[in-house]
Protein backbone atom coordinates (compact mmCIF):
# COMPACT_ATOMS: atom_id res chain seq x y z
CA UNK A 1 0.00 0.00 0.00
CA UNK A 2 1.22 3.72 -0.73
CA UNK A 3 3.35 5.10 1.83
CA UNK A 4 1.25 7.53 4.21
CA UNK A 5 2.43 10.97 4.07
CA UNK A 6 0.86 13.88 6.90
CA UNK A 7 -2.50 14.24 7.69
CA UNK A 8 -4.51 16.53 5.90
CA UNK A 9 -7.32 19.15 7.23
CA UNK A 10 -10.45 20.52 5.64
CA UNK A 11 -8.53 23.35 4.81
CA UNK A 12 -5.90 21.75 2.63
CA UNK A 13 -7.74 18.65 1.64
CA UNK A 14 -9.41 19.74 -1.97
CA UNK A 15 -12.69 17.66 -2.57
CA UNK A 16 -12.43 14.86 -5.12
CA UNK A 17 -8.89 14.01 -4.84
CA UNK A 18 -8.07 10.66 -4.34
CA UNK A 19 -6.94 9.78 -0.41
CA UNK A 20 -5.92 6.81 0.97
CA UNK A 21 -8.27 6.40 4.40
CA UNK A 22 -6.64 4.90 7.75
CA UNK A 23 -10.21 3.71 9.33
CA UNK A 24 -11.15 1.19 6.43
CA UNK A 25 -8.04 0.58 5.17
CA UNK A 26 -8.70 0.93 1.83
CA UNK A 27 -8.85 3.91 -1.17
CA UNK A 28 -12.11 5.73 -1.37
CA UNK A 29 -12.99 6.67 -5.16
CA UNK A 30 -12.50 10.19 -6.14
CA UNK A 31 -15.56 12.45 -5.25
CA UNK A 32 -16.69 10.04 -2.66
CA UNK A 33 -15.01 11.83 0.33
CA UNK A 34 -17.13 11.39 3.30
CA UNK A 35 -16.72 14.11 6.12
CA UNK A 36 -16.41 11.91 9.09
CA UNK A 37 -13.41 9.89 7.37
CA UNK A 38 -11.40 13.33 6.39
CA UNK A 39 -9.24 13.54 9.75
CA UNK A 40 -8.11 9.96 8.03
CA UNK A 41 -7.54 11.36 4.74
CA UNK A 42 -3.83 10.63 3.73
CA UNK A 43 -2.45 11.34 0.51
CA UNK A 44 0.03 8.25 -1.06
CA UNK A 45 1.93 7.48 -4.03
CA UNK A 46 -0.77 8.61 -6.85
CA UNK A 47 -0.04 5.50 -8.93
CA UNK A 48 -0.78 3.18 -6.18
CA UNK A 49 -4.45 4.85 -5.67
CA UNK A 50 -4.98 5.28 -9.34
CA UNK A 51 -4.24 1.10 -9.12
CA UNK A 52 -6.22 0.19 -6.28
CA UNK A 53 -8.90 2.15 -7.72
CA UNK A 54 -8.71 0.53 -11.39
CA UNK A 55 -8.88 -2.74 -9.35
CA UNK A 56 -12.20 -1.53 -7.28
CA UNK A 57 -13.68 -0.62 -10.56
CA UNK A 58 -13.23 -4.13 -12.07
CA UNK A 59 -14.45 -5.94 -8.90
CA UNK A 60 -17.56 -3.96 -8.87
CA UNK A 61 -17.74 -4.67 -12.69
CA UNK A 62 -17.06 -8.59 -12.36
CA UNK A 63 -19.91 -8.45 -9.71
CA UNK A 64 -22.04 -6.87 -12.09
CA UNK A 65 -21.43 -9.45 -14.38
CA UNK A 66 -22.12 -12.12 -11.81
CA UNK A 67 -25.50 -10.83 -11.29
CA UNK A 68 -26.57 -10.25 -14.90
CA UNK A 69 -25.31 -14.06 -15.13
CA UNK A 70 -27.36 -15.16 -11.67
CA UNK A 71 -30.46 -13.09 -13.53
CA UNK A 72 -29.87 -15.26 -17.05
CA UNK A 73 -29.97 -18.57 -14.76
CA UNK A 74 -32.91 -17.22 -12.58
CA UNK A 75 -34.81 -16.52 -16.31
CA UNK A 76 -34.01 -20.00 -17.43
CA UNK A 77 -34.99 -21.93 -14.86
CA UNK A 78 -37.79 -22.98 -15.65
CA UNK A 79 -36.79 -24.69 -18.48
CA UNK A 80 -34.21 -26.48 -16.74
CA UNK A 81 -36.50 -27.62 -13.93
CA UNK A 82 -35.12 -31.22 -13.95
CA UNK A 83 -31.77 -30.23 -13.12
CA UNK A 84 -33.36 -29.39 -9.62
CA UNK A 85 -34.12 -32.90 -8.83
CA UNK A 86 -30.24 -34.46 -9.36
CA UNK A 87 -28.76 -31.95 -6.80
CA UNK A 88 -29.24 -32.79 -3.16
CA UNK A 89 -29.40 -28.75 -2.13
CA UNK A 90 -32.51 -28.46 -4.68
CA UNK A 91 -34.73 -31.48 -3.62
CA UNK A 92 -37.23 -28.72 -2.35
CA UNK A 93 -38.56 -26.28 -5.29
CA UNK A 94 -41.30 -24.19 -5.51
CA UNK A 95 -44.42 -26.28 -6.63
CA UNK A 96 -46.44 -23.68 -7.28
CA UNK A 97 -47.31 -24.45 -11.01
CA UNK A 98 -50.57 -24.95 -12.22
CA UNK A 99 -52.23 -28.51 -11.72
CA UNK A 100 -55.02 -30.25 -13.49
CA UNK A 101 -55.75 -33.07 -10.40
CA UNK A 102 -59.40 -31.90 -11.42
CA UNK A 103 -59.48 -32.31 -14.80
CA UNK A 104 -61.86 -35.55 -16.04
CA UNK A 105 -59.99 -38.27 -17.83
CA UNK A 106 -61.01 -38.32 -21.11
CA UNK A 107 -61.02 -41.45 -23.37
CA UNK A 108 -57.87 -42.58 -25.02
CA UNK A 109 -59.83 -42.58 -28.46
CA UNK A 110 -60.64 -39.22 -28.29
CA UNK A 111 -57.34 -37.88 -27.52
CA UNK A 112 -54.88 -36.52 -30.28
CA UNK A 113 -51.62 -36.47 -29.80
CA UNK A 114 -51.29 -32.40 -29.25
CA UNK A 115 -54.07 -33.06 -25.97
CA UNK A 116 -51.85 -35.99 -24.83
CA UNK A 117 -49.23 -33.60 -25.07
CA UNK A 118 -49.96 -30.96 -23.67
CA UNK A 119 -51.36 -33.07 -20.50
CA UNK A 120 -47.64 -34.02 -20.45
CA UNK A 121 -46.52 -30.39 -19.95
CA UNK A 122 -49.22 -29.52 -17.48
CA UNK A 123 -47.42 -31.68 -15.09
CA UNK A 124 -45.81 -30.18 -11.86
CA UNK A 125 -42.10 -29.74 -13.23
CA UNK A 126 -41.74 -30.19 -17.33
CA UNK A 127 -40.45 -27.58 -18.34
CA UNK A 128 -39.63 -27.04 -22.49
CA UNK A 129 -36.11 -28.81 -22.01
CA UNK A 130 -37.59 -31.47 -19.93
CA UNK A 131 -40.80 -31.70 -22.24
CA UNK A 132 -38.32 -31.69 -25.52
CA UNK A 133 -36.44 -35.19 -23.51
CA UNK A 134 -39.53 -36.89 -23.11
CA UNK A 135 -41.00 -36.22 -26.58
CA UNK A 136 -37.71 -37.30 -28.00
CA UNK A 137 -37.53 -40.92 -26.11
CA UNK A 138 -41.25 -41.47 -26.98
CA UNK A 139 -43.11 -40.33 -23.76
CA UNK A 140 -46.26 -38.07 -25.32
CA UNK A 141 -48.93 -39.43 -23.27
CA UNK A 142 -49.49 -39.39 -19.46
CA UNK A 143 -49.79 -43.57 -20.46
CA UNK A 144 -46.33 -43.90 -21.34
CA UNK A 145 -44.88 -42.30 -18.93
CA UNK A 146 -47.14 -43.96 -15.94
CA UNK A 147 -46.76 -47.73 -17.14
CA UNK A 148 -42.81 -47.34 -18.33
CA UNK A 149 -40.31 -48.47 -15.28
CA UNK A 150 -38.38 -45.69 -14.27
CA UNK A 151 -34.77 -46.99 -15.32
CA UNK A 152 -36.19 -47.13 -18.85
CA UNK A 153 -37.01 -43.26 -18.65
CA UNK A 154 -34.24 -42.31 -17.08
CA UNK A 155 -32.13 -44.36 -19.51
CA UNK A 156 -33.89 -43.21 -23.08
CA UNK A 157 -34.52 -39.74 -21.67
CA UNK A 158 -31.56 -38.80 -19.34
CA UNK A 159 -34.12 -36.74 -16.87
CA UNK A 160 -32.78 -37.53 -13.36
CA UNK A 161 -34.05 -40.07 -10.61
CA UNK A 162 -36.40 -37.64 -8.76
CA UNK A 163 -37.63 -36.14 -11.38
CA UNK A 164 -39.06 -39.13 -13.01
CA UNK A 165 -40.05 -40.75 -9.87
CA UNK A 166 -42.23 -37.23 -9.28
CA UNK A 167 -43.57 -37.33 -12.79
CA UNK A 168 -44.36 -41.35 -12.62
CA UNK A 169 -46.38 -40.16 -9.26
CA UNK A 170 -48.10 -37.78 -11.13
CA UNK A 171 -49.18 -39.27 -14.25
CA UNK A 172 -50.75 -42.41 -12.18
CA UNK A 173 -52.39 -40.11 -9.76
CA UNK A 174 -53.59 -38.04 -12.87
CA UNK A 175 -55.24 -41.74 -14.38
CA UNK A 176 -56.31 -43.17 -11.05
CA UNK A 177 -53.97 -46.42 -11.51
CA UNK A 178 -55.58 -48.88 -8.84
CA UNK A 179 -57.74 -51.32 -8.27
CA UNK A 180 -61.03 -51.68 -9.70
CA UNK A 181 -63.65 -54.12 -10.21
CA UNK A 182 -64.07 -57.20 -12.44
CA UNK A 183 -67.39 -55.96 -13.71
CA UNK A 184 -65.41 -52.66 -15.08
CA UNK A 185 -62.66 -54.93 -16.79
CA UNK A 186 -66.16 -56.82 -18.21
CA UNK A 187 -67.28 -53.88 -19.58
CA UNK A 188 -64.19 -52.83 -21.21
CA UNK A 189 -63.66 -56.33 -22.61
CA UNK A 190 -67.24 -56.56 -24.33
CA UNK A 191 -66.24 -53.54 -26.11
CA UNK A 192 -63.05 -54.87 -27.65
CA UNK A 193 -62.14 -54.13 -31.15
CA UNK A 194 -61.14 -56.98 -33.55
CA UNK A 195 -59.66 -57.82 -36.78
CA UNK A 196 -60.83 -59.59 -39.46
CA UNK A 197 -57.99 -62.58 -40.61
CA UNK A 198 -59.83 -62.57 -43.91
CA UNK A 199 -61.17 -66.37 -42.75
CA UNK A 200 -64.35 -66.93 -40.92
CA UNK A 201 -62.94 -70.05 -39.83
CA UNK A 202 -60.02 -68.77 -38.13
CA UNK A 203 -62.05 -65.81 -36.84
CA UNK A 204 -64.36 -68.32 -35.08
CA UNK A 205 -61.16 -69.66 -33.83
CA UNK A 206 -59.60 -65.85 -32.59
CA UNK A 207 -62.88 -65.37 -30.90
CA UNK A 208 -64.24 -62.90 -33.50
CA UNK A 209 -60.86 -62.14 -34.95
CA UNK A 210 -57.63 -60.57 -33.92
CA UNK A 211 -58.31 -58.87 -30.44
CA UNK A 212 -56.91 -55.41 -29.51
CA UNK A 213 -54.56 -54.81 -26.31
CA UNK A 214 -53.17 -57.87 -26.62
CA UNK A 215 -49.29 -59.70 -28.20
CA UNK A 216 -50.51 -62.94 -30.72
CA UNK A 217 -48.13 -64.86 -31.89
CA UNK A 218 -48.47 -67.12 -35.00
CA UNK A 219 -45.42 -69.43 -35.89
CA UNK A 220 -44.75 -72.37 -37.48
CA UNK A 221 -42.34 -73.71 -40.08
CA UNK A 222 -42.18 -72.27 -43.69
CA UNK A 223 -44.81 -72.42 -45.97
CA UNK A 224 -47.50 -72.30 -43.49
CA UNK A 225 -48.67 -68.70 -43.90
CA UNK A 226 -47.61 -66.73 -41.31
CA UNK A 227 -46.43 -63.47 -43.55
CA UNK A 228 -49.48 -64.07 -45.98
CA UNK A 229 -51.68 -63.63 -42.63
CA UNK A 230 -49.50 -60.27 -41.85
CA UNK A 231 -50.08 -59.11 -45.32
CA UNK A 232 -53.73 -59.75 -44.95
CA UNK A 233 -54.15 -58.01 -41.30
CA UNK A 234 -52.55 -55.29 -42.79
CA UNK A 235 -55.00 -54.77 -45.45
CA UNK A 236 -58.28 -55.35 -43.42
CA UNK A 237 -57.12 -52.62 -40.63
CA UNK A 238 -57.90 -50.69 -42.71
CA UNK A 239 -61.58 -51.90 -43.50
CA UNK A 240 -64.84 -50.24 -41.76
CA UNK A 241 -65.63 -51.73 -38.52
CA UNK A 242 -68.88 -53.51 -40.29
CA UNK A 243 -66.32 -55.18 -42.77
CA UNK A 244 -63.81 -56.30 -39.95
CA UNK A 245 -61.93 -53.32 -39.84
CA UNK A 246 -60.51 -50.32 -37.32
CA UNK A 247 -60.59 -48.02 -40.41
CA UNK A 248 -56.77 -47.47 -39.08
CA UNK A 249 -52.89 -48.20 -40.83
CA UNK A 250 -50.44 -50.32 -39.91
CA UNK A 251 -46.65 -50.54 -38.83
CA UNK A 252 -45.09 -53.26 -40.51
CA UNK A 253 -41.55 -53.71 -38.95
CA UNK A 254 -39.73 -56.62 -41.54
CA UNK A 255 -36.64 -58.73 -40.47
CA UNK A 256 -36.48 -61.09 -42.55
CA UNK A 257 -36.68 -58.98 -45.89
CA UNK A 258 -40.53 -60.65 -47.20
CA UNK A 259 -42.18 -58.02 -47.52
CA UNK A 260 -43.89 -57.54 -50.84
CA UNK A 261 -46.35 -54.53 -51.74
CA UNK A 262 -47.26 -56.89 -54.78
CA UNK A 263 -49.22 -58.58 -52.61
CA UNK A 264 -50.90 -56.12 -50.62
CA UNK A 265 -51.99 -54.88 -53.98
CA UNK A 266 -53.48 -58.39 -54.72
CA UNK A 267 -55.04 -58.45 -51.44
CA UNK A 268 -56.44 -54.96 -52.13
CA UNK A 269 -58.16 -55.49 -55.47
CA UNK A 270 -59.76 -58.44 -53.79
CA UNK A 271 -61.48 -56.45 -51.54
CA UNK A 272 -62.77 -53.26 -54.19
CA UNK A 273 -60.04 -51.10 -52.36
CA UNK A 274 -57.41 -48.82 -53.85
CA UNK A 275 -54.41 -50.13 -53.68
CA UNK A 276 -52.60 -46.76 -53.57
CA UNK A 277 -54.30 -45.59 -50.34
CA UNK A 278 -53.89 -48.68 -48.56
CA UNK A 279 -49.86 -49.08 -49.65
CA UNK A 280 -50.15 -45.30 -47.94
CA UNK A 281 -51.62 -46.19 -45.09
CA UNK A 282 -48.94 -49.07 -44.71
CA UNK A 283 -45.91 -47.94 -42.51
CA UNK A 284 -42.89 -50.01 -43.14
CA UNK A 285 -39.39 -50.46 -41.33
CA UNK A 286 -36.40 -52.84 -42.47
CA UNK A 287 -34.95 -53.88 -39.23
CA UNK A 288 -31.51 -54.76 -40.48
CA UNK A 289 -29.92 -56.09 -36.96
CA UNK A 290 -31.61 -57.45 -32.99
CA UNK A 291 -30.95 -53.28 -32.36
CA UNK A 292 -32.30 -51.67 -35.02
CA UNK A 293 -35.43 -54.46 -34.62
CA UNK A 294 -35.47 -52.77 -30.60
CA UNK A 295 -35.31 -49.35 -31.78
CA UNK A 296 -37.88 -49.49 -34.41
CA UNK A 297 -40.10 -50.32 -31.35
CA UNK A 298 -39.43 -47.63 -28.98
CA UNK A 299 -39.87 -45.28 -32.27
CA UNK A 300 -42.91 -46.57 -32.72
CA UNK A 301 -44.38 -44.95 -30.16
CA UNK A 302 -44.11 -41.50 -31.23
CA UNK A 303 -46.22 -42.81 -34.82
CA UNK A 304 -49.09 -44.18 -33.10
CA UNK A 305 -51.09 -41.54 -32.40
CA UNK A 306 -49.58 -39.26 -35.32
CA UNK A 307 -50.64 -41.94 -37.85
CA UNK A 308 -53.94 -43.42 -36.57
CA UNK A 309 -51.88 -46.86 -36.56
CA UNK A 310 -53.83 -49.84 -35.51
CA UNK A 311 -51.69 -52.83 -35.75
CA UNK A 312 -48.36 -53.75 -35.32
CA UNK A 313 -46.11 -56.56 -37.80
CA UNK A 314 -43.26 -58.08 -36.77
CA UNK A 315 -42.26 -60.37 -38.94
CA UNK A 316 -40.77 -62.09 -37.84
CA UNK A 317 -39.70 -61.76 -33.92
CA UNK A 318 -36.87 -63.93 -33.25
CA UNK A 319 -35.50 -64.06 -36.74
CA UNK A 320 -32.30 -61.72 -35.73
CA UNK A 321 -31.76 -62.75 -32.47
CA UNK A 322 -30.99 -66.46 -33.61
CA UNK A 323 -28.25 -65.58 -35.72
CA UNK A 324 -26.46 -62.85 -33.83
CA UNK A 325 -26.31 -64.51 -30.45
CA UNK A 326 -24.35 -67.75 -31.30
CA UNK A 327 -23.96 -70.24 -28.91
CA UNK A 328 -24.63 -71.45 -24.87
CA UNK A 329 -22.55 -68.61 -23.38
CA UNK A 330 -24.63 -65.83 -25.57
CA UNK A 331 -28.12 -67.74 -24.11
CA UNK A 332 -28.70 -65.75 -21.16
CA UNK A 333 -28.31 -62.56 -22.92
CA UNK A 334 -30.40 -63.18 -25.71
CA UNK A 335 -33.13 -64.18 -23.49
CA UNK A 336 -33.00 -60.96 -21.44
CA UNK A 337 -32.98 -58.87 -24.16
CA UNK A 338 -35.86 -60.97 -26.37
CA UNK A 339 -37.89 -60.03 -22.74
CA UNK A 340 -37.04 -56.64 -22.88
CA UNK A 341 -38.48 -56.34 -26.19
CA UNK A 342 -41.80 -58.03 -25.81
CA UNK A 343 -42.65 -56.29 -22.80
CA UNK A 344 -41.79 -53.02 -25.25
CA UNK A 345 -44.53 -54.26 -27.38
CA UNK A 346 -46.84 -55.37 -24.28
CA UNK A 347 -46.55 -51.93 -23.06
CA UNK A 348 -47.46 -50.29 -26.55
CA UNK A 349 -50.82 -52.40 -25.77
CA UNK A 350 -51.01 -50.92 -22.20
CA UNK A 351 -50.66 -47.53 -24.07
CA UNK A 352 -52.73 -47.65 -26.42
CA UNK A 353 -56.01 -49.95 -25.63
CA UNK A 354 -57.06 -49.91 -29.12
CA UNK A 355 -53.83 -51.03 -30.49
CA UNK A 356 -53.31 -55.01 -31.72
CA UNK A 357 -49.77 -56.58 -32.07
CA UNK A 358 -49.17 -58.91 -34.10
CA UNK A 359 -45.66 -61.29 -34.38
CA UNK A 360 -44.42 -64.23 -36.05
CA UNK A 361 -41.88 -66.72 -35.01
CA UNK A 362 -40.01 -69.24 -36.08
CA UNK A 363 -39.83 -73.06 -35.40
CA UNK A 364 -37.00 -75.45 -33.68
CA UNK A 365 -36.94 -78.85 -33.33
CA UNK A 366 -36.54 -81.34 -30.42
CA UNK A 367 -33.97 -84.01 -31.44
CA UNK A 368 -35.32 -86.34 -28.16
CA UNK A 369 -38.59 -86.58 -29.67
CA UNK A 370 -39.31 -89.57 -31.34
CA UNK A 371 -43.20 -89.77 -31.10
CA UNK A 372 -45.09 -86.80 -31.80
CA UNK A 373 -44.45 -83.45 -33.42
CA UNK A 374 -40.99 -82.35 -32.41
CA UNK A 375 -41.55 -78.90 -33.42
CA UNK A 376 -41.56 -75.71 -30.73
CA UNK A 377 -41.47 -72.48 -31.09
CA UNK A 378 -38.15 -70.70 -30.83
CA UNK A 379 -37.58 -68.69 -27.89
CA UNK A 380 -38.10 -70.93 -25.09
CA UNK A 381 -40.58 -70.05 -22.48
CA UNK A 382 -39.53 -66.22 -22.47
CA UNK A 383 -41.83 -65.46 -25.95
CA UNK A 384 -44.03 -68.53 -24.41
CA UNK A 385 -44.48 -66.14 -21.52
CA UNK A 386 -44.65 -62.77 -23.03
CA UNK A 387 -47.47 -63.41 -25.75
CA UNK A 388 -51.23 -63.43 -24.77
CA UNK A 389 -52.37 -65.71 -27.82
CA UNK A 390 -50.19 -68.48 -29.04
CA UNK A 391 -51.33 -70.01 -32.30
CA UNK A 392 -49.80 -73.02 -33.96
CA UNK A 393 -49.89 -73.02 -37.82
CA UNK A 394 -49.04 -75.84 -39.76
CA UNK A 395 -49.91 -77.17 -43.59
CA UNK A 396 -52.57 -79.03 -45.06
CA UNK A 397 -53.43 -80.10 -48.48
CA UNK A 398 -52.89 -77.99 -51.31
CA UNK A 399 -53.84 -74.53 -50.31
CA UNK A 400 -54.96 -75.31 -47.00
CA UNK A 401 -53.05 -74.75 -43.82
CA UNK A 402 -54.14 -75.15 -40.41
CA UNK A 403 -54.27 -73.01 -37.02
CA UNK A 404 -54.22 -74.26 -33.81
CA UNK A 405 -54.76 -72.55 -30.31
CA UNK A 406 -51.87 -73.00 -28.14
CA UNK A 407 -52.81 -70.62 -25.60
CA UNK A 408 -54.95 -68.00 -24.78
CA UNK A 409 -56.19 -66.86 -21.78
CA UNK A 410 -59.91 -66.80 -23.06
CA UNK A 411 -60.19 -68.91 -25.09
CA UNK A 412 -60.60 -73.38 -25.65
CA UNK A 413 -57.70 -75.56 -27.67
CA UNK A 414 -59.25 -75.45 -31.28
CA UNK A 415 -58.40 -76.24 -34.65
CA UNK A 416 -59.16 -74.06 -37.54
CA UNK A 417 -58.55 -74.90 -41.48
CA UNK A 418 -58.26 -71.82 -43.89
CA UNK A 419 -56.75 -71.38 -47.51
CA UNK A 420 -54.08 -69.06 -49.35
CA UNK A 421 -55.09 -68.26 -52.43
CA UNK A 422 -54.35 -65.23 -55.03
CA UNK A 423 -56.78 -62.90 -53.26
CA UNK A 424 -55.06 -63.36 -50.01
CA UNK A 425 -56.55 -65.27 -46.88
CA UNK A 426 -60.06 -67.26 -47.12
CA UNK A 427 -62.42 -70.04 -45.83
């Protein structure tokens, strides 16, 4: 600090030069000479003040910068609201947003995907960059986000723990998840919407046809008509209900590269429908690995509601799992992952009530059979487990195959004989 030199008095002390002040220790900026401090008013080397005070000025500058910056982070809060939830000195926020506890739940049906939306950001903490991460993994609907386990939000989002055990909390709350009657699941379940296969006969079978909410599985070996029936469902989706419709599309996911629009154009003709409008309304995805098969999934959600889809292909389920997972020590994975992706497509169901998925699988057989068929589905009991309706197709004479119920929750053991023919799949 500047050497002190004599004290100064009122009468030699001009006002608004700069002094160097004994009581504070420090330089007082010129002009801001207070009269109680002048008997401490010493005059230094003028360099040293001039310094000090250049070094005042930027400290009162950087903390002007600090507060524009606090300001900036104060404004943007809001829209990085889930950053709140990862830091153990934020757990407690203000949660003073506005709530819709009191809204009525509205049908599914009715909803687009804008409502289901914005019922998303009405939630106590989304803000735009939280609301951006959930529309990005797939979460649009207070649905998704209620029946999804939290490590697979956190994981395909990257929101924080809290915040998506609050918004889990919220969305269930908002749908009244609990317990209810049998006599409400009755009523739901008289109103199901169904499919027509194209077949009486293996409508009879179905129980009226290919039910919504639910995972059926067809497989058998080749030749036995399991894409020609996912060609065909693909088709009458799009039908009027009094035809065997859901006047929806479809999302045909194809591993195994048999897709053919030839035939949906076949199929199409067959039934007086244009064959450009229902190619349209068809939604198709190569899956060209086990991952890409898994993603196509999870991006399916986000074309549900945007597309009016009504059915889901995948043809066929277990196609690329068999050949990238090679051998006993590969098992356990490739049954843990094969889970992981039906209970994608289970969820999809939960969802969306009024959505039907629909996958094929392929056959293995049991060398220590020696009476009997030794065929079994592939997959062991994990796809056993996962679908809700197992169906067994096999071949018959000529055109004929036939479908048998392996299980089904609802419905008896059965057989059922139907024909493939040039206008796709009949009695």
């Amino acid at each position: 600090m500047a050497k002190a030199v004599e004290m100064n008095t009122e009468e030699d002390f001009q006002m608004g030069d700069p002094y160097y002040c004994t009581e504070c220790e420090r330089n007082h900026i010129k002009g801001q000479i207070y009269q109680d401090h002048l008997e401490f008013a010493q005059i230094g080397d003028l360099s040293d003040i001039e310094l000090d005070e250049e070094e005042e000025v930027d400290e009162e500058e950087n903390e002007s910068e600090i507060m524009d910056e606090e300001d900036e982070e104060f404004e943007d809060f809001d829209e990085d609201i889930e950053d709140q939830y990862d830091d153990d000195d934020n757990e407690e926020e203000d949660d003073e947003e506005d709530e819709e506890d009191d809204e009525e739940e509205e049908d599914v049906d009715d909803r687009t995907l804008e409502e289901c939306i914005e019922e998303v950001r009405n939630l106590n903490g989304v803000g735009d960059a939280t609301l951006r991460k959930l529309i990005k993994a797939g979460f649009t609907s207070l649905e998704s986000i209620a029946f999804t386990p939290p490590s697979i939000i956190q994981e395909d989002s990257g929101l924080g723990e809290k915040t998506t055990a609050k918004l889990i909390k919220q969305s269930m709350k908002l749908l009244n998840i609990g317990f209810k009657s049998a006599q409400d699941l009755w009523d739901h379940r008289k109103n199901i919407a169904k499919i027509s296969s194209g077949s009486q006969e293996l409508d009879n079978l179905l129980g009226g046809g290919v039910e919504t909410g639910s995972v059926i599985e067809f497989f058998g070996e080749y030749r036995t008509g399991k894409t020609q029936i996912m060609h065909q469902l693909c088709v009458n989706v799009q039908l009027p209900e009094e035809r065997g419709g859901l006047e929806g599309n479809a999302l045909y996911i194809d591993t195994e590269g048999t897709f053919r629009p030839e035939r949906i154009i076949q199929m199409a003709e067959a039934l007086d429908l244009d064959y450009n409008k229902v190619l349209k309304n068809i939604i198709f995805g190569r899956a060209y690995n086990s991952d890409h098969q898994i993603l196509l999934i999870k991006e399916a959600g986000n074309l549900i509601k945007e597309r009016n889809v009504k059915i889901i292909v995948v043809d066929s389920l277990i196609g690329h799992f068999r050949s990238e997972y090679v051998g006993r020590g590969t098992l356990a994975t490739r049954q843990q992952t094969i889970n992981q992706h039906l209970h994608d497509l289970l969820r999809l169901c939960d969802i969306f009530p009024d959505l039907s998925v629909v996958v094929t699988n392929q056959v293995q057989a049991k060398p220590d059979v020696f009476y009997g068929n030794p065929l079994q589905a592939a997959g062991g009991n994990i796809i056993a487990h996962g679908c809700t309706i197992r169906i067994y197709l096999r071949k018959g004479k000529g055109e004929q195959r036939v479908a048998k119920i392996i299980d089904a929750p609802h419905l008896p053991e059965g057989e059922a004989v139907f024909s493939i023919t040039g206008n796709g799949i009949n009695d």
